[in-house]
PDB file of N, CA and C in Angstrom:
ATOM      1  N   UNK A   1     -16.163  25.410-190.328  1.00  0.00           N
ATOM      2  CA  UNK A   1     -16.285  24.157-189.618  1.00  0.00           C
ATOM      3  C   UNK A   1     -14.972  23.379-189.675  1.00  0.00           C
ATOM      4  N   UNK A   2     -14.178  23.096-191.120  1.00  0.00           N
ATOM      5  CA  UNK A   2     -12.898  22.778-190.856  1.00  0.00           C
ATOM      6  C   UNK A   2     -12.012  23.855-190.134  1.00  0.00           C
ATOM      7  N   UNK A   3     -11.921  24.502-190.002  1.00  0.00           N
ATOM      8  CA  UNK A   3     -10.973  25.419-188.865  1.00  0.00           C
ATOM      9  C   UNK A   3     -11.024  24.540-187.673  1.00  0.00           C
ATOM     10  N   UNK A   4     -12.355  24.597-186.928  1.00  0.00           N
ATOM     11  CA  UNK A   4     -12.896  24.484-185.626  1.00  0.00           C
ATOM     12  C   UNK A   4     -12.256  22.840-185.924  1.00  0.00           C
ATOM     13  N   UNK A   5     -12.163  22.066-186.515  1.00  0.00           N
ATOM     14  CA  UNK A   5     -12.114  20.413-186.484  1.00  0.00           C
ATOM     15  C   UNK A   5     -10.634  20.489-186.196  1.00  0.00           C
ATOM     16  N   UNK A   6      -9.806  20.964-187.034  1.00  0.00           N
ATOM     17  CA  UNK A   6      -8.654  21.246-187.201  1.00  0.00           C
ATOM     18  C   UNK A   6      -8.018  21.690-185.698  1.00  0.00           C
ATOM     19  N   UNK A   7      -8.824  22.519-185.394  1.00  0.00           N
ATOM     20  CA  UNK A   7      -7.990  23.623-184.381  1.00  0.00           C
ATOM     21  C   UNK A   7      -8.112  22.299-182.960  1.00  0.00           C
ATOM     22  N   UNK A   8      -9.373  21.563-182.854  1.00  0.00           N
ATOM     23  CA  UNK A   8      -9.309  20.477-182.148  1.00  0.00           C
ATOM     24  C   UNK A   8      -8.413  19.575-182.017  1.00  0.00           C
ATOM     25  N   UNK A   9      -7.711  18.887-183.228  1.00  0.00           N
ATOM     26  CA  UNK A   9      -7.312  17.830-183.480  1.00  0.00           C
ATOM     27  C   UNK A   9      -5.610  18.215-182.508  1.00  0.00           C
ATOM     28  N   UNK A  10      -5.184  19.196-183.375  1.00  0.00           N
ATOM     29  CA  UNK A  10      -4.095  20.457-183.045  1.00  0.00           C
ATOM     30  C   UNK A  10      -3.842  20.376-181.278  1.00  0.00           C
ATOM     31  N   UNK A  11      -5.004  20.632-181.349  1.00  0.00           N
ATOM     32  CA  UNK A  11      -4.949  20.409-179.240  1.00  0.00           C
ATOM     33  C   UNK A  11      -4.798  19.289-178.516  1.00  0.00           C
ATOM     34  N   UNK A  12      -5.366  18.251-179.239  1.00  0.00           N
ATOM     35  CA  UNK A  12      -4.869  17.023-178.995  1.00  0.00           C
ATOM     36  C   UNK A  12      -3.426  16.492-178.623  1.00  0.00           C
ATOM     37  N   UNK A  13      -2.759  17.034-179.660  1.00  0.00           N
ATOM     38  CA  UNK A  13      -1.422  16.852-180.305  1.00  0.00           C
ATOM     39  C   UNK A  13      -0.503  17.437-179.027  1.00  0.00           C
ATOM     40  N   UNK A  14      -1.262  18.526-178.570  1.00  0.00           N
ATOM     41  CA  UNK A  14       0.077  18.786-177.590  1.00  0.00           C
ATOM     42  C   UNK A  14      -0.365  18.572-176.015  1.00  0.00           C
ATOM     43  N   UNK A  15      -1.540  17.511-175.631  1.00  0.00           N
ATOM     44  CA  UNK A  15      -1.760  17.165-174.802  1.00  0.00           C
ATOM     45  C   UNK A  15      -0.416  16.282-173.976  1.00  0.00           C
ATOM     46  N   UNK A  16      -0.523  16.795-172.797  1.00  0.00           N
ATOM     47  CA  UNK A  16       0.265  16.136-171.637  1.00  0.00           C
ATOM     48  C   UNK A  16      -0.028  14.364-171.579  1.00  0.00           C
ATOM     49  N   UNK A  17       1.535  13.455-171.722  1.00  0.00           N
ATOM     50  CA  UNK A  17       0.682  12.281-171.817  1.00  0.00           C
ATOM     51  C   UNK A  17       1.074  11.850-170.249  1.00  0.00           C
ATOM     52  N   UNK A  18       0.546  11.792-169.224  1.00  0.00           N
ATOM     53  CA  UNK A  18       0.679  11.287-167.881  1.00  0.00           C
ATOM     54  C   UNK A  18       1.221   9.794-167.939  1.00  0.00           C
ATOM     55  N   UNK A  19       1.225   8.814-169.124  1.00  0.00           N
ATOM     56  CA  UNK A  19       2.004   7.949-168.863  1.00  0.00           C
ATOM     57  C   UNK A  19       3.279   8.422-169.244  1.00  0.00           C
ATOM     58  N   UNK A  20       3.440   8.838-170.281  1.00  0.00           N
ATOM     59  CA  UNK A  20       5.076   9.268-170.570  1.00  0.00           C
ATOM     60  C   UNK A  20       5.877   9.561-168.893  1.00  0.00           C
ATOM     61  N   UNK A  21       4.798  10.653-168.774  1.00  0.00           N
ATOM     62  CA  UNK A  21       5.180  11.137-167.604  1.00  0.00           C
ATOM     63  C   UNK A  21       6.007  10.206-166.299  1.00  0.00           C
ATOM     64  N   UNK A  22       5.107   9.420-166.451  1.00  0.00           N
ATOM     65  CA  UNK A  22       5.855   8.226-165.084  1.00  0.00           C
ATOM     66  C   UNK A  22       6.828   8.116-165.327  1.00  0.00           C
ATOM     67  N   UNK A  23       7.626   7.772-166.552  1.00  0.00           N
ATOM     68  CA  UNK A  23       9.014   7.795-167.079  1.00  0.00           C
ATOM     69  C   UNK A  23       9.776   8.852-166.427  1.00  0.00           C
ATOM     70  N   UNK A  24       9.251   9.837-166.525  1.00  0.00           N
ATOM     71  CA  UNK A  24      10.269  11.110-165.955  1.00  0.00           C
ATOM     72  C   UNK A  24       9.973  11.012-164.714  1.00  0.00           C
ATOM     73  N   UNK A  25       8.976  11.101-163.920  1.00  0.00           N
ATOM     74  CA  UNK A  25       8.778  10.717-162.385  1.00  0.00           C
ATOM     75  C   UNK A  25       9.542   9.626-161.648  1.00  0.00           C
ATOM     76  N   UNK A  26       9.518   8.825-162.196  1.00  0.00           N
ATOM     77  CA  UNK A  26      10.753   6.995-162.197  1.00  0.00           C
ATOM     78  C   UNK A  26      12.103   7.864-161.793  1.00  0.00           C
ATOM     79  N   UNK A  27      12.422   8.484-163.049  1.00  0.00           N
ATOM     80  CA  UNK A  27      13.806   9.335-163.044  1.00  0.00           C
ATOM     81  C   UNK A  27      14.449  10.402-162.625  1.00  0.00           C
ATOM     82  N   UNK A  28      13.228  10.991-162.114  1.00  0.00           N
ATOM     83  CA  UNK A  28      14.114  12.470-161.736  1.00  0.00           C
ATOM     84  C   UNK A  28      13.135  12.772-160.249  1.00  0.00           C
ATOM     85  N   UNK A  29      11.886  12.278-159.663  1.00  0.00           N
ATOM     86  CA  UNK A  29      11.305  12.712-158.334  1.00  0.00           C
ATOM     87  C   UNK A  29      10.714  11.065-157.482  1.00  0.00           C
ATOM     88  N   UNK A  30      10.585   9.986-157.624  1.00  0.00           N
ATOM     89  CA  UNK A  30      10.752   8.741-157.097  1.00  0.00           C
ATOM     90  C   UNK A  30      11.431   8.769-156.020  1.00  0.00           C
ATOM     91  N   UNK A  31      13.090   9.111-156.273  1.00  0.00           N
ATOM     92  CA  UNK A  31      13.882   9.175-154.926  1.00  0.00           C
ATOM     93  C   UNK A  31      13.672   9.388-153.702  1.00  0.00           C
ATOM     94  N   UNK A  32      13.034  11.063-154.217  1.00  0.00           N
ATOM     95  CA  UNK A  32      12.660  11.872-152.962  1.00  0.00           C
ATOM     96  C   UNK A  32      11.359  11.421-152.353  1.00  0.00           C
ATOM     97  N   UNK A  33      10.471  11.446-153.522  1.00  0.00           N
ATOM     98  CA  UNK A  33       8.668  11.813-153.245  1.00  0.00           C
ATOM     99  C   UNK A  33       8.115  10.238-153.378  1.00  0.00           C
ATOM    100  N   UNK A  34       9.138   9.297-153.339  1.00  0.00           N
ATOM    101  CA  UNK A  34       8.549   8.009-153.165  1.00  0.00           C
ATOM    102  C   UNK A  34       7.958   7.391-154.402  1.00  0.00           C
ATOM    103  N   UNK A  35       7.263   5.786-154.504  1.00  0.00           N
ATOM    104  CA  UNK A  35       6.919   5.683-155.941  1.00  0.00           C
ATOM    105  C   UNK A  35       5.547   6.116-156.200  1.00  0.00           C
ATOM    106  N   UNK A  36       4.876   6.616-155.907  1.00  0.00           N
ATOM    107  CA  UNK A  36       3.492   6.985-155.310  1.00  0.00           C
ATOM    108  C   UNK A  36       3.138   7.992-155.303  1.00  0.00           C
ATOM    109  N   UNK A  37       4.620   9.042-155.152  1.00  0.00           N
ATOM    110  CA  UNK A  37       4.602  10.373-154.263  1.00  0.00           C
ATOM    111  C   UNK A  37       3.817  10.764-153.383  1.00  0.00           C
ATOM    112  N   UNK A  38       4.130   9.792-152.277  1.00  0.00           N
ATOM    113  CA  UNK A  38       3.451   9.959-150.976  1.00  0.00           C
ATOM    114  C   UNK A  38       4.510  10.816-149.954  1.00  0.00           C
ATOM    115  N   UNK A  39       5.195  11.208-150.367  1.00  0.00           N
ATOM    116  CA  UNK A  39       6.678  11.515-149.337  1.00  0.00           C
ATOM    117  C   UNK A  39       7.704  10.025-149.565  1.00  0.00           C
ATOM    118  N   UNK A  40       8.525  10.338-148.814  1.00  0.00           N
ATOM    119  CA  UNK A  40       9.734   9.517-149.022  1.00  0.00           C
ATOM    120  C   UNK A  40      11.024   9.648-148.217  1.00  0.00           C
ATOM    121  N   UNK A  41      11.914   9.381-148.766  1.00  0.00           N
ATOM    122  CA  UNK A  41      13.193   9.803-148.751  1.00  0.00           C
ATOM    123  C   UNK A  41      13.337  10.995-147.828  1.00  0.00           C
ATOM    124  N   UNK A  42      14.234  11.121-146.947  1.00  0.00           N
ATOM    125  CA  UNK A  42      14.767  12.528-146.566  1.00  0.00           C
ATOM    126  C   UNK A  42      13.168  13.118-145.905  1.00  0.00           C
ATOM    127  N   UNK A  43      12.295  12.703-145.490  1.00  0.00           N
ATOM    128  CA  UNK A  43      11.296  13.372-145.176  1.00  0.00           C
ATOM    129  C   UNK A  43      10.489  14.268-146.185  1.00  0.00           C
ATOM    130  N   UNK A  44      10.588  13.969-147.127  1.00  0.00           N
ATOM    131  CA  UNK A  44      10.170  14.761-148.507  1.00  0.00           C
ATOM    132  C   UNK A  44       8.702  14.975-148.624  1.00  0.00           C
ATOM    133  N   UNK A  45       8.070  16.008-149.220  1.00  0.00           N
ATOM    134  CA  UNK A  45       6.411  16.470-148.968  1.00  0.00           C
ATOM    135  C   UNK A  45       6.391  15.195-150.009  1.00  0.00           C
ATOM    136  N   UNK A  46       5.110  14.988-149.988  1.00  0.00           N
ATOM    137  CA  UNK A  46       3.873  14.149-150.453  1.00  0.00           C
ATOM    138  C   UNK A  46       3.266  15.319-151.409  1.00  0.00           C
ATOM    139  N   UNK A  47       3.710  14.425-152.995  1.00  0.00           N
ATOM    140  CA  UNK A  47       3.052  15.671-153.934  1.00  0.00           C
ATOM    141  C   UNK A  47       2.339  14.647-154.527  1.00  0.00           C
ATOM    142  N   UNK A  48       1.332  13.659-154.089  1.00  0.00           N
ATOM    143  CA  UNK A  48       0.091  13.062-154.882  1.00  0.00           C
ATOM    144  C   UNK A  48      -0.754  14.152-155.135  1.00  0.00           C
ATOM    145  N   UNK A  49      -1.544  13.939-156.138  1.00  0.00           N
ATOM    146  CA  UNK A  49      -2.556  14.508-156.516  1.00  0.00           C
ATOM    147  C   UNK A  49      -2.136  16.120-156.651  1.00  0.00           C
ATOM    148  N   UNK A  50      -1.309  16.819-156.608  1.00  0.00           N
ATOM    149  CA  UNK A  50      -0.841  18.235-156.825  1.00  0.00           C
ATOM    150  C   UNK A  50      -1.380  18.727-158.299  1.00  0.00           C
ATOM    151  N   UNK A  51      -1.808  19.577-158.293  1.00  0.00           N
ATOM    152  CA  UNK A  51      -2.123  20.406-159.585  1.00  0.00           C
ATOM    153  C   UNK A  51      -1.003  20.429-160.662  1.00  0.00           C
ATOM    154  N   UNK A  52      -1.201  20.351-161.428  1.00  0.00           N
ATOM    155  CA  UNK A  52      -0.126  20.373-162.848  1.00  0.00           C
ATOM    156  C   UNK A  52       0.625  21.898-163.092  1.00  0.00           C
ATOM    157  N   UNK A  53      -0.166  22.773-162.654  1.00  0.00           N
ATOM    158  CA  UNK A  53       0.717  24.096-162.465  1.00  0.00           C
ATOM    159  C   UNK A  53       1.315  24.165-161.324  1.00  0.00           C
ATOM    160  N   UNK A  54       0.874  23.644-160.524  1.00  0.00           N
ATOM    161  CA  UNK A  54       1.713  23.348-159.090  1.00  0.00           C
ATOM    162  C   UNK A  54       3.015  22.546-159.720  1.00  0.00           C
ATOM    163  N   UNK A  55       3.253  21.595-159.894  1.00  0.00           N
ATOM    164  CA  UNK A  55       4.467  20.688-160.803  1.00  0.00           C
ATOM    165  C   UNK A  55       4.935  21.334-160.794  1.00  0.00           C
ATOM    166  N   UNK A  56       4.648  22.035-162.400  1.00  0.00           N
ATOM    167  CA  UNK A  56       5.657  22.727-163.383  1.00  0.00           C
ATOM    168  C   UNK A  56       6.390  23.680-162.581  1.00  0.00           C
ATOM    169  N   UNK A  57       5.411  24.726-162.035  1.00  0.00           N
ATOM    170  CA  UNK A  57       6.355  26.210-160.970  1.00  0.00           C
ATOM    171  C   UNK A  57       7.068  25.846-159.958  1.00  0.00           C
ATOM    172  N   UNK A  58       6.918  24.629-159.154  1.00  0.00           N
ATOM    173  CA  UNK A  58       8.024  23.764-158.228  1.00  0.00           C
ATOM    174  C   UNK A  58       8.835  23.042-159.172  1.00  0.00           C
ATOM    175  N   UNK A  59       9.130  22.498-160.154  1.00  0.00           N
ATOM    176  CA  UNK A  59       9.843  21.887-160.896  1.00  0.00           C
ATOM    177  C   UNK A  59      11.050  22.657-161.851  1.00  0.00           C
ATOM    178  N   UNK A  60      10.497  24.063-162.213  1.00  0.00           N
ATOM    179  CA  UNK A  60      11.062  25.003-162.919  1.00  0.00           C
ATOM    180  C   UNK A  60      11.643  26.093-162.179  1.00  0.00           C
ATOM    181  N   UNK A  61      11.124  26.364-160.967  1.00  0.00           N
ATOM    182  CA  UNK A  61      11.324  27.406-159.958  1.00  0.00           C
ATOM    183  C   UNK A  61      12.514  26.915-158.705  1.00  0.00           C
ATOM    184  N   UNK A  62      11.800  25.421-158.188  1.00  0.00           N
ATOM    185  CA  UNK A  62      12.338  24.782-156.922  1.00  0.00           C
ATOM    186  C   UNK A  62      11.133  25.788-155.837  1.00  0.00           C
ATOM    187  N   UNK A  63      11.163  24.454-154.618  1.00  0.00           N
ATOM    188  CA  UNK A  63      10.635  25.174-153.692  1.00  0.00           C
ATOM    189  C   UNK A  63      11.078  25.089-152.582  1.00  0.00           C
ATOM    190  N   UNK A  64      11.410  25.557-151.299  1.00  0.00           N
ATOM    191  CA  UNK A  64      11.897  25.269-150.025  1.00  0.00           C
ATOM    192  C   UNK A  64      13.609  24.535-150.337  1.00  0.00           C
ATOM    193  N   UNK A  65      14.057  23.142-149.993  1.00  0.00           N
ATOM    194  CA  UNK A  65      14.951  22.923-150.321  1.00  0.00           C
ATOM    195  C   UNK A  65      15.310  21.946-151.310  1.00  0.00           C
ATOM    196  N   UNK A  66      14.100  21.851-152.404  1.00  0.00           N
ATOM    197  CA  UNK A  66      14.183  21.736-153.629  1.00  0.00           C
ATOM    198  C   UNK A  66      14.310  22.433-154.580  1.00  0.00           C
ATOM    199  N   UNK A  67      15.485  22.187-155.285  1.00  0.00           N
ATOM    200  CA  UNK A  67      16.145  23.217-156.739  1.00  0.00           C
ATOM    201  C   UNK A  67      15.461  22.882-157.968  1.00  0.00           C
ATOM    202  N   UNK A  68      15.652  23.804-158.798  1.00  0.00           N
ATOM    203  CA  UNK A  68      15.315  24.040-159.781  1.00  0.00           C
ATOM    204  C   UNK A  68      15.436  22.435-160.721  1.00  0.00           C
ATOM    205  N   UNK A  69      14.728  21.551-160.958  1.00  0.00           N
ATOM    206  CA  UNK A  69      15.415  20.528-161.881  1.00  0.00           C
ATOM    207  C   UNK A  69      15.346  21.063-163.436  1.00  0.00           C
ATOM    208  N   UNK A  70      16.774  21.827-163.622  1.00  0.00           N
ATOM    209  CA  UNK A  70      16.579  22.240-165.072  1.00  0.00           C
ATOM    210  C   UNK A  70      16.775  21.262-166.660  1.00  0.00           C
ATOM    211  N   UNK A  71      16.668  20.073-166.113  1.00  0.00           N
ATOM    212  CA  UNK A  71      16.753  18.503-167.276  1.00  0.00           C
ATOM    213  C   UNK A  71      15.834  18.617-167.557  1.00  0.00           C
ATOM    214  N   UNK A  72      14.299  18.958-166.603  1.00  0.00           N
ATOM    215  CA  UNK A  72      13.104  18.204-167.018  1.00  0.00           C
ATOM    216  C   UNK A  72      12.302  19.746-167.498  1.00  0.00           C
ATOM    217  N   UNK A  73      11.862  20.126-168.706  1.00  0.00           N
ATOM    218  CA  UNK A  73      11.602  20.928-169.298  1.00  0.00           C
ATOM    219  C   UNK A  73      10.655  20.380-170.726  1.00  0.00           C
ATOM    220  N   UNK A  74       9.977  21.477-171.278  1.00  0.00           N
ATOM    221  CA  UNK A  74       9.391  21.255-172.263  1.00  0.00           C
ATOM    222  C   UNK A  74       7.862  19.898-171.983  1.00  0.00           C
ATOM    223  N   UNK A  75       8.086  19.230-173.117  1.00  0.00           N
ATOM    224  CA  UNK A  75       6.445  17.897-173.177  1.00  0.00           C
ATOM    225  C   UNK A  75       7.505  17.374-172.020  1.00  0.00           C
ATOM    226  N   UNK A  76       8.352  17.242-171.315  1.00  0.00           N
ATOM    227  CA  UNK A  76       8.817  15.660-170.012  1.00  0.00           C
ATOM    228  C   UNK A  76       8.232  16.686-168.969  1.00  0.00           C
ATOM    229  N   UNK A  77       8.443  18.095-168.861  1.00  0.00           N
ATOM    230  CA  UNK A  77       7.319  18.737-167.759  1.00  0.00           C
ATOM    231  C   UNK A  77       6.039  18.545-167.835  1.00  0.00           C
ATOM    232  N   UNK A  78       5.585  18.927-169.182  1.00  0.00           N
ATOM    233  CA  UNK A  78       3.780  18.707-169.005  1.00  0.00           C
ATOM    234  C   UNK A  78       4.007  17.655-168.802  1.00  0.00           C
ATOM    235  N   UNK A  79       4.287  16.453-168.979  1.00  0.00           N
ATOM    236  CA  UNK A  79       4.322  15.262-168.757  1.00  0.00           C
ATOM    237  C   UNK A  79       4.399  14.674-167.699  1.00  0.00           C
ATOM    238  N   UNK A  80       5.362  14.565-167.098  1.00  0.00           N
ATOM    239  CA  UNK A  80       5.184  14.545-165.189  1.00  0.00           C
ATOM    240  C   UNK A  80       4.106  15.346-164.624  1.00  0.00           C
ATOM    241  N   UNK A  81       3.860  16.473-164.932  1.00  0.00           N
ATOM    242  CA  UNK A  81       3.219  17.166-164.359  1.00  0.00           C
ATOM    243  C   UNK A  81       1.471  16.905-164.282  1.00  0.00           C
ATOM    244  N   UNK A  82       1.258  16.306-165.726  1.00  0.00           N
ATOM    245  CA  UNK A  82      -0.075  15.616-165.609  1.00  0.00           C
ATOM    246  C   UNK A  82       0.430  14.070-164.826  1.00  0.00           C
ATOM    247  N   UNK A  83       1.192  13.845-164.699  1.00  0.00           N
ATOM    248  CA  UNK A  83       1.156  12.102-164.011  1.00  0.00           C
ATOM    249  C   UNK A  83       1.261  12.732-162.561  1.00  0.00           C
ATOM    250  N   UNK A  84       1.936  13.453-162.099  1.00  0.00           N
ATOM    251  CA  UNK A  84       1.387  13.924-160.354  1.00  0.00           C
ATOM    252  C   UNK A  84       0.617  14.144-160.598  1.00  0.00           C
ATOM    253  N   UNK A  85      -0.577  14.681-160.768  1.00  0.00           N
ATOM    254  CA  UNK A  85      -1.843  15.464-160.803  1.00  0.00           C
ATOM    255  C   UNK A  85      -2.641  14.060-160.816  1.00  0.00           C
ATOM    256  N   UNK A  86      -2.255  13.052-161.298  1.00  0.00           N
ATOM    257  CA  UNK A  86      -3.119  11.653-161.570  1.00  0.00           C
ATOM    258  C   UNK A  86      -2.950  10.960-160.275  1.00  0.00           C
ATOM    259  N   UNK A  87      -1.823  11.348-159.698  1.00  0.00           N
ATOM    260  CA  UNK A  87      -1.820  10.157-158.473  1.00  0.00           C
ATOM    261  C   UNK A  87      -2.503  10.917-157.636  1.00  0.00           C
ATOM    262  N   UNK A  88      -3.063   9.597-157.001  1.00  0.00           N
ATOM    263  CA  UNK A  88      -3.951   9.608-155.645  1.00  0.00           C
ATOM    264  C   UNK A  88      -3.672   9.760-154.649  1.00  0.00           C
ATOM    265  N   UNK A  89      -4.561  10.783-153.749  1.00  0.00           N
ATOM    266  CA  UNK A  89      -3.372  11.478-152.191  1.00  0.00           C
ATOM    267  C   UNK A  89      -3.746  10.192-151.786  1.00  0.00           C
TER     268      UNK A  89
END
């Protein structure tokens, strides 16, 4: 039973915090994807509400004529990545 409590708490710990996240969203996708990420800038897609693995593999990968942003890595990815996933299309 302490394992199982433990192994919970543990998971907690490396939960994505979606406010942090806005911090990195402010700083590194705002420009493009607006404050909202409704689109923006330059005609830029609208990534409200996008899946959090969606994020990360466009964020780490790049998609179309977005590059790779290799700054934002590690907890500031899960991190953005749960705060898109929070905003509302």
């Amino acid at each position: 039973m302490t394992m199982v409590v433990l192994s919970f708490a543990g998971m907690t710990a490396f939960a994505a915090d979606a406010a942090a996240g806005k911090t990195v969203f402010d700083a590194k996708c705002k420009m493009c994807h607006g404050p909202a990420g409704a689109g923006g800038a330059m005609d830029k897609a609208p990534i409200a509400g996008t899946d959090a693995a969606t994020v990360k593999a466009t964020v780490t990968h790049g998609k179309g004529k977005m590059k790779p942003l290799t700054t934002v890595a590690g907890t500031a990815l899960e991190d953005v990545a749960a705060y898109v996933a929070s905003l509302k299309k």
